[in-house]
Protein backbone atom coordinates (compact mmCIF):
# COMPACT_ATOMS: atom_id res chain seq x y z
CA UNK A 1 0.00 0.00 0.00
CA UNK A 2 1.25 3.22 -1.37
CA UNK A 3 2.00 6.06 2.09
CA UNK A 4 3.20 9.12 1.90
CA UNK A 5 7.05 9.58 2.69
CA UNK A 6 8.16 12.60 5.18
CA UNK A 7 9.70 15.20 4.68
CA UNK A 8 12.26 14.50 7.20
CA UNK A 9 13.08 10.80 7.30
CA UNK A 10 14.42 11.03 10.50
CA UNK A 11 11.00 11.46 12.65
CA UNK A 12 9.53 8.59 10.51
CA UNK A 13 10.00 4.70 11.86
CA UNK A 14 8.99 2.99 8.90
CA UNK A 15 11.75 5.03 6.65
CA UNK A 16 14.23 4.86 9.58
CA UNK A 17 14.17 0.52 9.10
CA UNK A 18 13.82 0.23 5.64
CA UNK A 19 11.07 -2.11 5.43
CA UNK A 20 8.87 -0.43 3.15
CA UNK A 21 11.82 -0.29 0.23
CA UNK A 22 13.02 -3.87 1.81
CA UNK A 23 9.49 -5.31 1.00
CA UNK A 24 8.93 -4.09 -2.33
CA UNK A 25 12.17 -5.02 -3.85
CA UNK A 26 11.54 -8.56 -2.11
CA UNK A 27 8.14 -8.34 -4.13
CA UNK A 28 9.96 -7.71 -7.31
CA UNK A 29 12.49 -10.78 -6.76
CA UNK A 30 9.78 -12.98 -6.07
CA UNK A 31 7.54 -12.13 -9.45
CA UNK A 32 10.46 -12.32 -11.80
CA UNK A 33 11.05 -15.55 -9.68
CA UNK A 34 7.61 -17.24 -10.35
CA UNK A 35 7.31 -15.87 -13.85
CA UNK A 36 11.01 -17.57 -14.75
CA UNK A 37 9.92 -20.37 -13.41
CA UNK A 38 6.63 -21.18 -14.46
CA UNK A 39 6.71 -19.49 -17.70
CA UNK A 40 7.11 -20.62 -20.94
CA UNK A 41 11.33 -20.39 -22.02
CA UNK A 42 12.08 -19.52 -25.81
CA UNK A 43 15.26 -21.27 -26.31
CA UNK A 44 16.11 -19.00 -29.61
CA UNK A 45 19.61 -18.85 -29.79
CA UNK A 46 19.42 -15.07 -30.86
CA UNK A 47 19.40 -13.99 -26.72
CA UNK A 48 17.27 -10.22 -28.16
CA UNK A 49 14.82 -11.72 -30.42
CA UNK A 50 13.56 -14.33 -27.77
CA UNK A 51 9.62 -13.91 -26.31
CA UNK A 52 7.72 -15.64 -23.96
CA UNK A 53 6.64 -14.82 -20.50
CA UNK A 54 10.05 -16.19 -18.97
CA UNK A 55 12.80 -13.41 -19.27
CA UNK A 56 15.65 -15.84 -18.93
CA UNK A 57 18.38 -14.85 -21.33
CA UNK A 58 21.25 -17.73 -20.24
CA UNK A 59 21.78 -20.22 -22.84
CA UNK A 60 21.61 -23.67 -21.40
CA UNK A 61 25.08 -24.70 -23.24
CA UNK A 62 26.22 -26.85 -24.58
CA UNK A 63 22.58 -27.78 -25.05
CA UNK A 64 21.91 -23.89 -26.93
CA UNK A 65 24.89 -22.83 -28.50
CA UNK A 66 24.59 -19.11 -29.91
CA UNK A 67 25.77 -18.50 -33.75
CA UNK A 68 28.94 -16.55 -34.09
CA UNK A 69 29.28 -13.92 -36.12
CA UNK A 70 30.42 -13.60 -39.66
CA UNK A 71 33.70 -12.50 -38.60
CA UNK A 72 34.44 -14.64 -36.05
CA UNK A 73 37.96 -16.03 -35.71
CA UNK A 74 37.89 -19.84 -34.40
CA UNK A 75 40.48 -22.28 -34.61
CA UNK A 76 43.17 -21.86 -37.33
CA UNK A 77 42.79 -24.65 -39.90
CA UNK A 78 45.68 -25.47 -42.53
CA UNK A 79 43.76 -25.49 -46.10
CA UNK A 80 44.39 -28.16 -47.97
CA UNK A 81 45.22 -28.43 -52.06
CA UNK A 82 43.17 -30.77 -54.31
CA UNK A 83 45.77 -33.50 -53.67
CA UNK A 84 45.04 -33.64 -49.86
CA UNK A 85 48.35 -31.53 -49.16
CA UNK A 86 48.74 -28.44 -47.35
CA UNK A 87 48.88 -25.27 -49.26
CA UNK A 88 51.71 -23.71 -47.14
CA UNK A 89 55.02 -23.19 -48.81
CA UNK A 90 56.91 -23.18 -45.78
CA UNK A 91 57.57 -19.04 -46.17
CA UNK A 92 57.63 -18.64 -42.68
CA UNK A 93 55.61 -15.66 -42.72
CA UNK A 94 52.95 -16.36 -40.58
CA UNK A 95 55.80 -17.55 -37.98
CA UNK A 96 57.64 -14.07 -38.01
CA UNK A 97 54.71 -11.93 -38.07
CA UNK A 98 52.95 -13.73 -34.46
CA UNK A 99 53.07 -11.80 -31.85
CA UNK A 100 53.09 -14.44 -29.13
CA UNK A 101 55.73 -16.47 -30.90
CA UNK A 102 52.97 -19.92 -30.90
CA UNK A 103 54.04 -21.30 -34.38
CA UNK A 104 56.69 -23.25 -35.19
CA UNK A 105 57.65 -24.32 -38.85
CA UNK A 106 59.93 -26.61 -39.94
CA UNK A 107 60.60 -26.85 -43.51
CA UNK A 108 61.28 -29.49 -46.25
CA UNK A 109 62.16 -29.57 -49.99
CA UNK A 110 60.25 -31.62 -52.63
CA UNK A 111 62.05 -33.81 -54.97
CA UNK A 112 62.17 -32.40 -58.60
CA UNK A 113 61.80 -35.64 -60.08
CA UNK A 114 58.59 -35.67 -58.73
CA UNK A 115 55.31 -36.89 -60.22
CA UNK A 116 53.18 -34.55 -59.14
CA UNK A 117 52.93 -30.95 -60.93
CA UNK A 118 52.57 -29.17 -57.21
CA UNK A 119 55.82 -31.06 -56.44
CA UNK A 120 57.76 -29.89 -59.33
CA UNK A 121 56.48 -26.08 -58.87
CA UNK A 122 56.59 -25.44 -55.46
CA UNK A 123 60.39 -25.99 -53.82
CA UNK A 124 59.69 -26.40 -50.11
CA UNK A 125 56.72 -27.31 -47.72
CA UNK A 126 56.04 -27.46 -44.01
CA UNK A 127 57.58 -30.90 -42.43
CA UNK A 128 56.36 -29.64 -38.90
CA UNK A 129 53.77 -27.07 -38.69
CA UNK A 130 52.82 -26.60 -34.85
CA UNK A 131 50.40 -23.80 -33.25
CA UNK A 132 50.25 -23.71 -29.58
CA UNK A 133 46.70 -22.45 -28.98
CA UNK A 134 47.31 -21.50 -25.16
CA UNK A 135 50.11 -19.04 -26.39
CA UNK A 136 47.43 -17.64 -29.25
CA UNK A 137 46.11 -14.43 -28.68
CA UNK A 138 43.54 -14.53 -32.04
CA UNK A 139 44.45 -11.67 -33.57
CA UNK A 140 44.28 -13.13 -37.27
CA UNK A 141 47.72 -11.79 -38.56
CA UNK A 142 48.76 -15.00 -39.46
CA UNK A 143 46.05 -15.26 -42.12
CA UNK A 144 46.72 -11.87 -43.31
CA UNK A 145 50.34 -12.43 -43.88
CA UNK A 146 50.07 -15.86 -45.39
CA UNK A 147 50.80 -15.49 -49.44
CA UNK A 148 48.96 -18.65 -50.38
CA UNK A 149 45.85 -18.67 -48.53
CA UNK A 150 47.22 -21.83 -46.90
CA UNK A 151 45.59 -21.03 -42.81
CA UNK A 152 42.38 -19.81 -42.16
CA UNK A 153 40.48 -19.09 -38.70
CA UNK A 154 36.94 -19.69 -40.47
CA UNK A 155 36.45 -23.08 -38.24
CA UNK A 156 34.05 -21.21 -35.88
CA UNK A 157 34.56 -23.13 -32.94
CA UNK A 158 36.70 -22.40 -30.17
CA UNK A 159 39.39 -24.01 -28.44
CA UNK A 160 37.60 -27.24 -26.65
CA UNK A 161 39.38 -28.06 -23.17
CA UNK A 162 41.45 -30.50 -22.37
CA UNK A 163 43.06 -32.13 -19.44
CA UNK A 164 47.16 -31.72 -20.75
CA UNK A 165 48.58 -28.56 -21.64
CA UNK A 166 50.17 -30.76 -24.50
CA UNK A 167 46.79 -31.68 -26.53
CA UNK A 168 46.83 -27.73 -27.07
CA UNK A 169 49.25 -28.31 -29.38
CA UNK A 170 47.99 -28.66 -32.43
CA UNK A 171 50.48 -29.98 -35.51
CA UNK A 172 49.38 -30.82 -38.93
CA UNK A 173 47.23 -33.91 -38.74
CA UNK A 174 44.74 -31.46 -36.33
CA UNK A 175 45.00 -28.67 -38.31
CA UNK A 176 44.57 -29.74 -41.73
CA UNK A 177 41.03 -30.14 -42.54
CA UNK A 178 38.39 -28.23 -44.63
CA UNK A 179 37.28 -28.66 -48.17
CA UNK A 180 39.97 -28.24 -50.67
CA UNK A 181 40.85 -24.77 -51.89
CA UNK A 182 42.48 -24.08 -55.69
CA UNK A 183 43.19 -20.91 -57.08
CA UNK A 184 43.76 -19.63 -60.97
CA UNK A 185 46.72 -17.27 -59.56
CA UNK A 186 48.58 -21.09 -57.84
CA UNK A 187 51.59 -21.56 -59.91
CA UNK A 188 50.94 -25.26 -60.41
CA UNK A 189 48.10 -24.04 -62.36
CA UNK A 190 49.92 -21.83 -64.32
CA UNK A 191 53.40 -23.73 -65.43
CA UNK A 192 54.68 -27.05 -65.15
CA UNK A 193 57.70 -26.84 -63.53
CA UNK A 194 59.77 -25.15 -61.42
CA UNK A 195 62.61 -24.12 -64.27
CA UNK A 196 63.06 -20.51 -65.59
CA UNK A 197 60.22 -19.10 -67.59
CA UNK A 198 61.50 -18.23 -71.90
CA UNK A 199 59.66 -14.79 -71.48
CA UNK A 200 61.39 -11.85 -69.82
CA UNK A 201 59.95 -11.73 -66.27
CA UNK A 202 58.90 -7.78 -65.98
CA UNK A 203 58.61 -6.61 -62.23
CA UNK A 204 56.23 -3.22 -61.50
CA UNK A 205 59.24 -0.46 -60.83
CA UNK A 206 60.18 2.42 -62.01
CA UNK A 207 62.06 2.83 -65.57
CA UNK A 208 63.53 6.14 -66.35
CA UNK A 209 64.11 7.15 -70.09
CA UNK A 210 61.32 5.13 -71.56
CA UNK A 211 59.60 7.51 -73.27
CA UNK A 212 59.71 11.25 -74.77
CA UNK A 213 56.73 13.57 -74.25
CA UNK A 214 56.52 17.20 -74.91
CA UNK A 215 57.08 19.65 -71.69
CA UNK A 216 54.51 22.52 -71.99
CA UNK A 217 55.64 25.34 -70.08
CA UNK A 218 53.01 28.15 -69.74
CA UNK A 219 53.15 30.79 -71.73
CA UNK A 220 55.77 33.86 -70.97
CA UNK A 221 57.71 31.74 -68.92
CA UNK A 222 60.05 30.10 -71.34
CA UNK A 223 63.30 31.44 -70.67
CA UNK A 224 66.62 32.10 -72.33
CA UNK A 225 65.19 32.57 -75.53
CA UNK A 226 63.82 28.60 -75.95
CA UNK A 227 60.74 27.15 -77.34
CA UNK A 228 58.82 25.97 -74.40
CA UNK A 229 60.37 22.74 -74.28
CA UNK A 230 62.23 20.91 -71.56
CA UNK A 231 64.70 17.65 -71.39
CA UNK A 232 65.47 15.92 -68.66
CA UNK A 233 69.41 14.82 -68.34
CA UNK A 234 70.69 11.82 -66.69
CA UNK A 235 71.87 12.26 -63.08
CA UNK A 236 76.12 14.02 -63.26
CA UNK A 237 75.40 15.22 -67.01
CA UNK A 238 77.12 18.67 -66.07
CA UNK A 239 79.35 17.32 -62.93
CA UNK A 240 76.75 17.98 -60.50
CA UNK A 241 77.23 14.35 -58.61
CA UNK A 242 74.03 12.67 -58.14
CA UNK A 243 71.57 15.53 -58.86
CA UNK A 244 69.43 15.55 -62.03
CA UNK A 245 70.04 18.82 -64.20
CA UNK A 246 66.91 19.84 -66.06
CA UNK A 247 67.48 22.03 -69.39
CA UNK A 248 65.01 24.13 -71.50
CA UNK A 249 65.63 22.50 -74.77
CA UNK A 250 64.19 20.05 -76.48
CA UNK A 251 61.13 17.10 -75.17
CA UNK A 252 61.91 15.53 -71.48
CA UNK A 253 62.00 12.21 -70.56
CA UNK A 254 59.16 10.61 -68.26
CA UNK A 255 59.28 7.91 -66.01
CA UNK A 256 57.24 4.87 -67.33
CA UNK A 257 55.79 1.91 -65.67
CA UNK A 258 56.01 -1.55 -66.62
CA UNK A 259 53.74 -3.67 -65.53
């Protein structure tokens, strides 16, 4: 029953005690008590979309297990190729760029003679591949520096318990699994061996001198009586060491990329 409160708490017994306030949040308590208990329970695994009478939001797990997100990282996984093999290449990228130091690599060299067209294209792969998964911290940088797509964290599922701290070592029987990945850009699908290419292997840098285009200075500013055109000389043309000396005369040469 509803009462008026004092003005001055102090002069009035029931405030003094607390019993009012003490039975009302007791009545609270007990109807979110009865309601959880009796109620029907949604057991949608989406806690926020859930309705019912009972406002229980704990999932009963491993009985409800909630969906992870899209970009979830889970266990790391070694892809395998189409010939049950691991993509890795041994590179030892994903090794240097950890953080917490939790993978080891130890690498191997195929035999050229080999029958496989993998075999004869790629030179090395991983003998020993071991991630200690107490020393992970999850912070995906080993799939963003592998080159060959060879380990994902796309598992979604975490790191199940165990009873030693040595069946949280995962080598390459546990971690390869997964449907076999291929792409167009693998070399084994783009030559068949591992020898020297016949075409002249191009790499994207810089090339000075490649080409001639006209320099189109604006107009009154030419300059000791030239034509508006500029060339660009090589670097110690007039003995001034490394520093490129840029005349009025004639078309300059641009800088051209090959790609």
């Amino acid at each position: 029953m509803a009462y008026k409160v004092s003005k001055d708490p102090r002069t009035d017994i029931r405030e003094r005690t607390y019993v009012p306030n003490l039975l009302r949040g007791l009545g609270i308590t007990a109807k979110h008590f009865f309601r959880n208990l009796f109620g029907t329970r949604d057991t949608n695994t989406q806690v926020v979309d859930r309705t019912g009478t009972s406002l229980m939001t704990t999932v009963a797990y491993p009985e409800e297990k909630p969906i992870y997100p899209e970009g979830y990282r889970g266990l790391h996984r070694l892809v395998p190729r189409e010939d049950g093999k691991p993509r890795c290449v041994a590179c030892y990228m994903c090794a240097t760029i950890c953080p917490a130091q939790c993978i080891y690599i130890e690498a191997g060299e195929y035999d050229e003679a080999g029958g496989d067209a993998e075999d004869r294209v790629i030179e090395k792969y991983p003998t020993q591949f071991v991630i200690d998964e107490l020393r992970c911290i999850v912070c995906g940088l080993c799939v963003d520096a592998c080159p060959k797509d060879a380990i994902r964290m796309d598992t979604y599922t975490h790191t199940p318990p165990e009873y030693t701290r040595q069946n949280f070592v995962y080598d390459i029987p546990k971690l390869l699994k997964g449907a076999p990945v291929s792409h167009p850009s693998d070399p084994w699908n783009k030559r068949e061996g591992s020898e020297q290419p016949h075409h002249v292997h191009k790499e994207a840098h810089t090339r000075i001198g490649e080409g001639l285009v006209e320099l189109k200075l604006p107009h009154g500013d030419h300059g000791h009586g030239d034509h508006g055109h500029g060339k660009a000389l090589p670097a110690g043309a007039h003995g001034g060491g490394h520093q490129a000396v840029v005349t009025q005369q004639g078309p300059i040469q641009v800088t051209k990329f090959i790609k």
